[in-house]
C-alpha atoms as a PDB file:
ATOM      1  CA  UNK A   1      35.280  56.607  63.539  1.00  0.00           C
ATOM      2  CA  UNK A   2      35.038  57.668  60.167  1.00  0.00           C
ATOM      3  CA  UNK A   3      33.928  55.329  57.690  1.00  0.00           C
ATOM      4  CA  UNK A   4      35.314  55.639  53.475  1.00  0.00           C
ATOM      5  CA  UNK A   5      33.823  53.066  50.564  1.00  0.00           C
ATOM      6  CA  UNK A   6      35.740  52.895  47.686  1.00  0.00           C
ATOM      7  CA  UNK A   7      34.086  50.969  44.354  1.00  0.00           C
ATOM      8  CA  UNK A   8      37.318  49.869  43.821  1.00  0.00           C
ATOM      9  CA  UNK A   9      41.031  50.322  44.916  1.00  0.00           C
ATOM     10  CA  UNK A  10      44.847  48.648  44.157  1.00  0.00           C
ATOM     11  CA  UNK A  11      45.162  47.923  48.234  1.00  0.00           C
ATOM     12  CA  UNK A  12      42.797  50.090  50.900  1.00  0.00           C
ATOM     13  CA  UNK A  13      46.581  49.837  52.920  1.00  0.00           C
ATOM     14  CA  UNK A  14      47.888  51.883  50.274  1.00  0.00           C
ATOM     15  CA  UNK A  15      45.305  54.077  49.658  1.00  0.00           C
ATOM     16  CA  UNK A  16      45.316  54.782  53.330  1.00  0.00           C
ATOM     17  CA  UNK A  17      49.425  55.180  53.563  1.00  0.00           C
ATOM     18  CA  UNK A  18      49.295  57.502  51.033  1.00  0.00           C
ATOM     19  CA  UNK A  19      46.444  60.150  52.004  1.00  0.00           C
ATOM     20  CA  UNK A  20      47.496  59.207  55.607  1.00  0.00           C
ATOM     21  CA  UNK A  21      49.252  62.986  56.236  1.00  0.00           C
ATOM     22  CA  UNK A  22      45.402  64.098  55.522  1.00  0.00           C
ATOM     23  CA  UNK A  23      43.475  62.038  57.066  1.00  0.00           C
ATOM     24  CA  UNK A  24      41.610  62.172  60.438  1.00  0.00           C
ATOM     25  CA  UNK A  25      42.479  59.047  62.632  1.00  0.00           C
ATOM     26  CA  UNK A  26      41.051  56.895  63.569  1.00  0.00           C
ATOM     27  CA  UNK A  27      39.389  56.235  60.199  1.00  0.00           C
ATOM     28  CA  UNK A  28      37.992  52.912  58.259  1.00  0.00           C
ATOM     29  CA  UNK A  29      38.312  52.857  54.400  1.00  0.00           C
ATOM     30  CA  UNK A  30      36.724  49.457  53.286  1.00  0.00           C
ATOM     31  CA  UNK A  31      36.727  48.299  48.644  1.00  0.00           C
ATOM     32  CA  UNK A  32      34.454  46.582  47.233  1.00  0.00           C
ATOM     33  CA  UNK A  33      36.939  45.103  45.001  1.00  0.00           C
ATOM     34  CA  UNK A  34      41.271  45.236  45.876  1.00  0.00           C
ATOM     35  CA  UNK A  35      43.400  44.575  42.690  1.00  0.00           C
ATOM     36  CA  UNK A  36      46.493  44.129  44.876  1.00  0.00           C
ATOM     37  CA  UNK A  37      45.083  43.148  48.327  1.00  0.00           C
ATOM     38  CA  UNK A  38      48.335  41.655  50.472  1.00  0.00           C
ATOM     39  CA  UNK A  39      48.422  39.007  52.946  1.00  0.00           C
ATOM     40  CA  UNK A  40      51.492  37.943  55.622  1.00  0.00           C
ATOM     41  CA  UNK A  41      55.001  36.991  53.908  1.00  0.00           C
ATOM     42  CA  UNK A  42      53.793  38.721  51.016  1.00  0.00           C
ATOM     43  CA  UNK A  43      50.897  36.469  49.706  1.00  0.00           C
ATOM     44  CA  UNK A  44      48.290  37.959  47.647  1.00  0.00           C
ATOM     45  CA  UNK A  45      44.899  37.892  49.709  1.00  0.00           C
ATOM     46  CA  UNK A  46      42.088  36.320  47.599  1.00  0.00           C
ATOM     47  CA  UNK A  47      38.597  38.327  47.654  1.00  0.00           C
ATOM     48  CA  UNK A  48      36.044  37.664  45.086  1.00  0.00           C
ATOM     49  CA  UNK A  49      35.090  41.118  44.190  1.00  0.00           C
ATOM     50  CA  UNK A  50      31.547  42.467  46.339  1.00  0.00           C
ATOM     51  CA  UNK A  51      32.104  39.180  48.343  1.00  0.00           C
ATOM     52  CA  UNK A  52      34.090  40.061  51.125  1.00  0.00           C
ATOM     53  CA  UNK A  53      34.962  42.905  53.778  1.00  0.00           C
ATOM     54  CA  UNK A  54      38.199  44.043  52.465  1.00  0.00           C
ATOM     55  CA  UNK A  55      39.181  47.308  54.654  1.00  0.00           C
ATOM     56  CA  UNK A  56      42.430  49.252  56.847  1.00  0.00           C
ATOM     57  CA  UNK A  57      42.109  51.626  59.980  1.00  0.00           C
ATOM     58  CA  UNK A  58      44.148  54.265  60.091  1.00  0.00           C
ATOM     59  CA  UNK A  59      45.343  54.761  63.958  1.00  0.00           C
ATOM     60  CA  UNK A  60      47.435  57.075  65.923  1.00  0.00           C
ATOM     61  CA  UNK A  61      48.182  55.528  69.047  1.00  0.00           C
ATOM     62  CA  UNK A  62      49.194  57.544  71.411  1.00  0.00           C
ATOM     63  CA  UNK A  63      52.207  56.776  73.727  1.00  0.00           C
ATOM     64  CA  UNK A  64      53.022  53.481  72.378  1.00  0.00           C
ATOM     65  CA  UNK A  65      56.174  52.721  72.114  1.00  0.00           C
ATOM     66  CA  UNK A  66      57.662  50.939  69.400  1.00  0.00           C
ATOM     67  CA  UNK A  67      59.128  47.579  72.097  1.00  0.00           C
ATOM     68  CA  UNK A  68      55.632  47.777  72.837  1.00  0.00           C
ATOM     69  CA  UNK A  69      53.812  47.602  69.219  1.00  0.00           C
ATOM     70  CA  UNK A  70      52.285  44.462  69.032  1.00  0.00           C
ATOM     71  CA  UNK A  71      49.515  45.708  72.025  1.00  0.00           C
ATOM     72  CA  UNK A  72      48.203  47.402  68.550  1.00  0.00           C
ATOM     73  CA  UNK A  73      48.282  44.035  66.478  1.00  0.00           C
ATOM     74  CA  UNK A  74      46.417  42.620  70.109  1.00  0.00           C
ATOM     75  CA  UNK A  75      43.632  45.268  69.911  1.00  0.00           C
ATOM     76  CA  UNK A  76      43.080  44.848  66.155  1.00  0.00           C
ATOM     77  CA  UNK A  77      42.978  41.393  66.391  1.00  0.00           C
ATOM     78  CA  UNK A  78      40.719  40.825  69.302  1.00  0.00           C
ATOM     79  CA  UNK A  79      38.429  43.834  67.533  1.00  0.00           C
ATOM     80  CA  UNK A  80      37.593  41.375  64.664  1.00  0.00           C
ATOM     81  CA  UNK A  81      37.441  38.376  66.765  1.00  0.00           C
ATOM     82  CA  UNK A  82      34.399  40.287  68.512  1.00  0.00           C
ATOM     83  CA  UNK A  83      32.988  41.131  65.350  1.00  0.00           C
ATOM     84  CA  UNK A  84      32.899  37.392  64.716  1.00  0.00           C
ATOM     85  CA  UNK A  85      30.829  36.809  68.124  1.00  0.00           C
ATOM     86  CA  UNK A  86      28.318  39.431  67.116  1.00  0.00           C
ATOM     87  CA  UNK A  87      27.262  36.698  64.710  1.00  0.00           C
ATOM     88  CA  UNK A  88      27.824  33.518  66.769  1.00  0.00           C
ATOM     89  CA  UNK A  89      30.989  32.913  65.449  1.00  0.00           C
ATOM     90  CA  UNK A  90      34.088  32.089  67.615  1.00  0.00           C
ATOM     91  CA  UNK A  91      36.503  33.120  67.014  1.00  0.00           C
ATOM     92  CA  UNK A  92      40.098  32.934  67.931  1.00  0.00           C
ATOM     93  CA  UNK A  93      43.633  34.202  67.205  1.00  0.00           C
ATOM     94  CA  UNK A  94      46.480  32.494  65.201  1.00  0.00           C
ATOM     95  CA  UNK A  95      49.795  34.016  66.602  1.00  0.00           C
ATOM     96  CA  UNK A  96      50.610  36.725  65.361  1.00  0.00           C
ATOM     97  CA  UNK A  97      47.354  38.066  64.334  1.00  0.00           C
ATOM     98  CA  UNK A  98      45.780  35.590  61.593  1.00  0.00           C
ATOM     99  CA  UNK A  99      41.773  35.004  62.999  1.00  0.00           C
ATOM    100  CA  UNK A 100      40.449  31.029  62.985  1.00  0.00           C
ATOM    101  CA  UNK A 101      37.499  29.289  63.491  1.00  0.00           C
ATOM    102  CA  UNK A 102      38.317  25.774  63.969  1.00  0.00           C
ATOM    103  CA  UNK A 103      41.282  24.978  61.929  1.00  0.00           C
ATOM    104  CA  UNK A 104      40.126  27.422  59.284  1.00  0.00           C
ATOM    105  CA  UNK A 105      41.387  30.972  58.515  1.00  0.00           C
ATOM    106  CA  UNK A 106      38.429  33.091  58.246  1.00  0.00           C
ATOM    107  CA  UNK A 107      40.788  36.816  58.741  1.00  0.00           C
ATOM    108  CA  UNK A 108      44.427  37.847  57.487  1.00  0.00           C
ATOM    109  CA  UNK A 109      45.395  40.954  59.217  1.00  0.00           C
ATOM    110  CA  UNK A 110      48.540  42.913  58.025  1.00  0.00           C
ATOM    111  CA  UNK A 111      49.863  45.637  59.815  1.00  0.00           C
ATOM    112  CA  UNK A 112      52.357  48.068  59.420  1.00  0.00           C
ATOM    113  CA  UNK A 113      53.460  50.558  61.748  1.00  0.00           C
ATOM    114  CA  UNK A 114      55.287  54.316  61.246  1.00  0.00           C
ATOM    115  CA  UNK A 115      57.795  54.772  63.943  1.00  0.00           C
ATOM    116  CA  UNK A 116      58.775  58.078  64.694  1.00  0.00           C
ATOM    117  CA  UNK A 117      60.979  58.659  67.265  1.00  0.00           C
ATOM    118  CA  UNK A 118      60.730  55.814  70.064  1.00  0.00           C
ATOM    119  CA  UNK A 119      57.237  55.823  69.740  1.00  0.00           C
ATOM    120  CA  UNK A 120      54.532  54.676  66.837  1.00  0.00           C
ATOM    121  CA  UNK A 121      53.279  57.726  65.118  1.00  0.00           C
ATOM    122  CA  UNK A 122      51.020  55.874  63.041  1.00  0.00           C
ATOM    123  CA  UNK A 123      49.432  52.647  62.467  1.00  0.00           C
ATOM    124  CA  UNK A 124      47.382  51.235  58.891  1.00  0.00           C
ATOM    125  CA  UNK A 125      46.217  47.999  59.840  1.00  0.00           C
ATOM    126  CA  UNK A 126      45.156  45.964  56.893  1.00  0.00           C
ATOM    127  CA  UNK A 127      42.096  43.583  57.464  1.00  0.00           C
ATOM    128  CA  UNK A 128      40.556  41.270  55.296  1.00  0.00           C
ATOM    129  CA  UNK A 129      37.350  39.184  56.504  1.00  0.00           C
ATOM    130  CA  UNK A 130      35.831  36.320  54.677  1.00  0.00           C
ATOM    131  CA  UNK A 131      32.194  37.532  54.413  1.00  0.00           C
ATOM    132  CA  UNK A 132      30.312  36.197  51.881  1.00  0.00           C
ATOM    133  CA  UNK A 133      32.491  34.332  49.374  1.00  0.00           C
ATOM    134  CA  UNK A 134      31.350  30.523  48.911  1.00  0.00           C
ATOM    135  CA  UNK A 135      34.370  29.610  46.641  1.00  0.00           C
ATOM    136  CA  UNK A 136      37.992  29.705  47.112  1.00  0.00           C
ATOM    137  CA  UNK A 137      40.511  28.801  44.014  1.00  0.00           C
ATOM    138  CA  UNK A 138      43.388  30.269  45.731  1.00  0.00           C
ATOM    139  CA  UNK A 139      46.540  28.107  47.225  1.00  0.00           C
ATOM    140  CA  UNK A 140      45.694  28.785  50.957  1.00  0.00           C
ATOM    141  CA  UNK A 141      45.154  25.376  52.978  1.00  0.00           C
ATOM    142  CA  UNK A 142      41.633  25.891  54.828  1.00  0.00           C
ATOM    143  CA  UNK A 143      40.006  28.986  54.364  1.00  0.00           C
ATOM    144  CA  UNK A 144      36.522  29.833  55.321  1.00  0.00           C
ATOM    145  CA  UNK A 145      34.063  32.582  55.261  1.00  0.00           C
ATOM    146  CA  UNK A 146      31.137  33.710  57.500  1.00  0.00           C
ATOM    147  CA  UNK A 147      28.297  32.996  54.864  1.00  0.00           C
ATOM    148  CA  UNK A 148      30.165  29.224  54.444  1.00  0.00           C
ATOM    149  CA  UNK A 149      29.796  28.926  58.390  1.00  0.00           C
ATOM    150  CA  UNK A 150      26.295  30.333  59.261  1.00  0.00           C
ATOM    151  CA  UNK A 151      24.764  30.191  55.976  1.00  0.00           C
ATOM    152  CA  UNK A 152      23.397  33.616  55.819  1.00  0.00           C
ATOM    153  CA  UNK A 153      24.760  37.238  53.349  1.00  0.00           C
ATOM    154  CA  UNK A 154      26.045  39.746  55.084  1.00  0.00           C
ATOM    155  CA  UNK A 155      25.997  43.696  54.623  1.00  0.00           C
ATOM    156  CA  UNK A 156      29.494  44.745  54.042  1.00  0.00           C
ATOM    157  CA  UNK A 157      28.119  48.559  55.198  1.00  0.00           C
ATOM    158  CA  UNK A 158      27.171  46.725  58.447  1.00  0.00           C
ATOM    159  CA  UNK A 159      29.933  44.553  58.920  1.00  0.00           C
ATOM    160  CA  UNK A 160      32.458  47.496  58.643  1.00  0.00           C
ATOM    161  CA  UNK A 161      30.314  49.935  60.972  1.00  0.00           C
ATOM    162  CA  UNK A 162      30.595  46.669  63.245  1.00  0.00           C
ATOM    163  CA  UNK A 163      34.076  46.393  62.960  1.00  0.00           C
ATOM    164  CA  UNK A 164      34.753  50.023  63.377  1.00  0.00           C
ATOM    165  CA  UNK A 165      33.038  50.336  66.479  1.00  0.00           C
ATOM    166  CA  UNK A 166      34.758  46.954  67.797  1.00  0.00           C
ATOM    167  CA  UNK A 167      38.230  48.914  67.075  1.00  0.00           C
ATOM    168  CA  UNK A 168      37.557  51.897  68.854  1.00  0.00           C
ATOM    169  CA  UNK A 169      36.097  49.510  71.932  1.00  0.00           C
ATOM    170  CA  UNK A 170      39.700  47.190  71.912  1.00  0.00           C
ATOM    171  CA  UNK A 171      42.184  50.661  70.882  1.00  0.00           C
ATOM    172  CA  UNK A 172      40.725  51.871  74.359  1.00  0.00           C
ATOM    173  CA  UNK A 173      42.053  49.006  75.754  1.00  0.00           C
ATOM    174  CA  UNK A 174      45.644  50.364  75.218  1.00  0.00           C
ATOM    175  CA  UNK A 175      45.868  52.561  78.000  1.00  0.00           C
ATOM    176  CA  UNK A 176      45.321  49.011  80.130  1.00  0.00           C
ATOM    177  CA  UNK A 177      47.935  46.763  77.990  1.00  0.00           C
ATOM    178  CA  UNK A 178      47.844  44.311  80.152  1.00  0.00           C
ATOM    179  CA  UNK A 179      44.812  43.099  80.250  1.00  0.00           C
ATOM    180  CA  UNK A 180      44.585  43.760  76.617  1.00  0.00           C
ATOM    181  CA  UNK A 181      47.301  40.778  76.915  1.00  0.00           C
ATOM    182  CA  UNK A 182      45.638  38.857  79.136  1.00  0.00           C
ATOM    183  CA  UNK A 183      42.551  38.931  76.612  1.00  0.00           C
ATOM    184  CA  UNK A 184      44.629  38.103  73.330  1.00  0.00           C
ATOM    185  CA  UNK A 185      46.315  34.834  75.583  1.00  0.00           C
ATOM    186  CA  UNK A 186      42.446  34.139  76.212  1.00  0.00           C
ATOM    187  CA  UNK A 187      41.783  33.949  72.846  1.00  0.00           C
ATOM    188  CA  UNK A 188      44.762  32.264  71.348  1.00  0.00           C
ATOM    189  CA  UNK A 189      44.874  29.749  68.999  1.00  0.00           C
ATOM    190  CA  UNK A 190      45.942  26.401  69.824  1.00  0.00           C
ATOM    191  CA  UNK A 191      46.617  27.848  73.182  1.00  0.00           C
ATOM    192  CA  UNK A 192      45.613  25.637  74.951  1.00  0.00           C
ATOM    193  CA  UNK A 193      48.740  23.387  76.513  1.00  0.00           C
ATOM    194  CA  UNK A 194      48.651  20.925  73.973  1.00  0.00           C
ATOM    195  CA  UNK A 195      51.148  20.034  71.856  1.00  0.00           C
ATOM    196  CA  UNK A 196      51.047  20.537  68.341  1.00  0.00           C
ATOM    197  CA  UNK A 197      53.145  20.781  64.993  1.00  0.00           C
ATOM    198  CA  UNK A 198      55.354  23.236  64.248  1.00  0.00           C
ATOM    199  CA  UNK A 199      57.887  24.062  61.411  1.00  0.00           C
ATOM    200  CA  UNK A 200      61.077  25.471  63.354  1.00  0.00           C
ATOM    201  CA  UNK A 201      62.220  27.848  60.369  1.00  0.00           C
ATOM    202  CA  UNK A 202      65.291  28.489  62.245  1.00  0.00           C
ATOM    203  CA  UNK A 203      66.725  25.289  63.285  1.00  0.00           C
ATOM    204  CA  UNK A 204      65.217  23.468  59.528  1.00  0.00           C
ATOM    205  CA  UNK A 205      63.367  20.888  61.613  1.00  0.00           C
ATOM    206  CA  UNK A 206      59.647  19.555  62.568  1.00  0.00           C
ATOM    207  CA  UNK A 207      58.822  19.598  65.917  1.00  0.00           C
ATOM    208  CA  UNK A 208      55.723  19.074  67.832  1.00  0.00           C
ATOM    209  CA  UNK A 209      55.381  22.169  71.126  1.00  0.00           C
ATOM    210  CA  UNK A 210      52.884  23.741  72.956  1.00  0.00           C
ATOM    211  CA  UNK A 211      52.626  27.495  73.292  1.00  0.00           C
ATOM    212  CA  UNK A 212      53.578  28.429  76.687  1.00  0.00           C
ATOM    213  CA  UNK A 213      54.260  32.420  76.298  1.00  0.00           C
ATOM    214  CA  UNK A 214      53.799  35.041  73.935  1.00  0.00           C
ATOM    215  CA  UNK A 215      55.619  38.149  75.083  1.00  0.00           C
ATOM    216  CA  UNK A 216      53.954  41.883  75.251  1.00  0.00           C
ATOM    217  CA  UNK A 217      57.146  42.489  71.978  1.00  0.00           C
ATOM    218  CA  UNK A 218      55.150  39.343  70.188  1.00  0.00           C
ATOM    219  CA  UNK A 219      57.942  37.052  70.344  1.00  0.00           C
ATOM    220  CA  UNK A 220      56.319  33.203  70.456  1.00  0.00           C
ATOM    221  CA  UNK A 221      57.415  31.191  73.161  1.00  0.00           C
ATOM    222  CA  UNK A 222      57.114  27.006  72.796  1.00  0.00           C
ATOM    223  CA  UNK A 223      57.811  24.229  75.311  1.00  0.00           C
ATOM    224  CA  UNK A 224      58.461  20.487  73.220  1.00  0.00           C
ATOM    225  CA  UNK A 225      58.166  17.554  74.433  1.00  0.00           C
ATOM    226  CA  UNK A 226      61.040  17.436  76.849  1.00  0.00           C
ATOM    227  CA  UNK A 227      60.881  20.881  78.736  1.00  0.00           C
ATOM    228  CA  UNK A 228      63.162  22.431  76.000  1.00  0.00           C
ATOM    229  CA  UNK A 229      61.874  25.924  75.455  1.00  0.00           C
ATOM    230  CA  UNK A 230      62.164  28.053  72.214  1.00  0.00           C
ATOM    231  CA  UNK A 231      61.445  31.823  71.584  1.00  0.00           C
ATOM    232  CA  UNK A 232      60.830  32.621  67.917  1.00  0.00           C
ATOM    233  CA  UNK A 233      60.030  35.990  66.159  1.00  0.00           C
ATOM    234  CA  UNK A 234      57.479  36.059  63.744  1.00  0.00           C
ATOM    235  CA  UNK A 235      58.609  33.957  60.233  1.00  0.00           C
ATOM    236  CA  UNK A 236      60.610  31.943  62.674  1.00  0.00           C
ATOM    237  CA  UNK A 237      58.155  29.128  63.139  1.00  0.00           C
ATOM    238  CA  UNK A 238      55.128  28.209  61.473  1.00  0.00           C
ATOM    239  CA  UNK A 239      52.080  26.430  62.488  1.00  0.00           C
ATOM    240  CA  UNK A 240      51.426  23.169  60.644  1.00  0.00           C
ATOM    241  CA  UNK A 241      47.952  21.422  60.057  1.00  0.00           C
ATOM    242  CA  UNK A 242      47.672  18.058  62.220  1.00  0.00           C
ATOM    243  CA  UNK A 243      48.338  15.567  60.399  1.00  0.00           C
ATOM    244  CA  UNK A 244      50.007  17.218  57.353  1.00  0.00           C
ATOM    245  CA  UNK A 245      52.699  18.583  55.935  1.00  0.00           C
ATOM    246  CA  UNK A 246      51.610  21.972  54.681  1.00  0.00           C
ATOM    247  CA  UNK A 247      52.384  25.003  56.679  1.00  0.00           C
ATOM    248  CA  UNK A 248      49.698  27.466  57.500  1.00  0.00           C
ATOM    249  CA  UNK A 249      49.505  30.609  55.351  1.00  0.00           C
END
């Protein structure tokens, strides 16, 4: 997989979305410093500039179709997860495709997908890793970096040859979806049968669920206490801290 550093960029998505028609895929284009980096929902994604690993992969999946798009938002996530091993860290993922240690977000992953057809024709996948940053001043809850966990600085060269290679491994994976699946409910977040908080979106209400499904289309299944069960797409629920009020970013 190609590899592109840029000094310094507006958002590697867009820089990527807009040379995509020229570009070789699968490719890696990784900034030293994003002026308009973007998060889920919209959020900005805080990177102190030099700090962090701040990239998007161009992909071309071939014969995915777009019912079954979220395998790609699987593969990506798991990719960085096992980047996150390579350095003792485990790692696991927050439905949809947010990456935790603990309770802490140490990975936002956006991704947004080109359908042509009934198929995806392209993906840019939008990755931002908390490397080496000590320091957070932003308004997310609990985040955390790698250097904050282990103590040690990272090479950002090395971390995105790492994580390049780790995409190619998991995009491999799509010809055998399903235990691409199986591997993503392995390393799910809070997915272990417990119940825990939840902001229904949908219905305006708190409830407290444990994650029984999540479907190959992404949709989030949860069982409350009761046996009631409730599918949600994604921005239909959110994940609350225990304890507190504050949703998850």
């Amino acid at each position: 997989m190609e590899i592109i550093r840029l000094e310094t960029t507006e958002s590697t998505n867009f820089w990527l979305a807009e040379r995509a028609d020229s570009l070789e895929a699968p490719c890696l284009v990784y900034a030293l410093r994003q002026t308009a980096g973007r998060g889920q929902r919209g959020n900005s994604w805080e990177a102190e500039p030099g700090m962090n690993l701040t990239a998007s992969a161009l992909l071309r999946p071939e014969g995915i179709e777009a019912a079954s798009q979220f395998s790609v938002s699987e593969a990506v996530a798991l990719a960085v997860a096992d980047v996150l091993g390579m350095h003792g860290i485990e790692a696991r993922v927050k439905w949809p495709n947010d990456i935790y240690v603990g309770d802490r977000k140490i990975c936002g992953i956006l991704i947004e997908n080109s359908i042509y057809g009934r198929t995806i024709g392209r993906s840019v996948a939008g990755i931002g890793i908390n490397v080496n940053q000590t320091r957070f001043v932003g308004d997310a809850p609990n985040p955390v970096s790698m250097a904050m966990l282990n103590g040690e600085t990272y090479s950002l060269e090395d971390m995105a040859g790492n994580l390049a290679a780790a995409l190619e491994s998991r995009l491999a994976m799509l010809g055998d979806r399903e235990r691409l699946h199986e591997e993503f409910m392995e390393r799910l977040w809070r997915g272990d049968g417990i119940a825990y908080p939840f902001a229904d979106r949908r219905a305006g209400e708190r409830i407290k669920a444990s994650i029984e499904a999540v479907d190959p289309d992404g949709m989030l299944t949860l069982c409350l206490d009761g046996g009631e069960t409730r599918r949600y797409a994604f921005k239909e629920v959110e994940f609350l801290l225990d304890g507190a009020d504050s949703i998850l970013k």
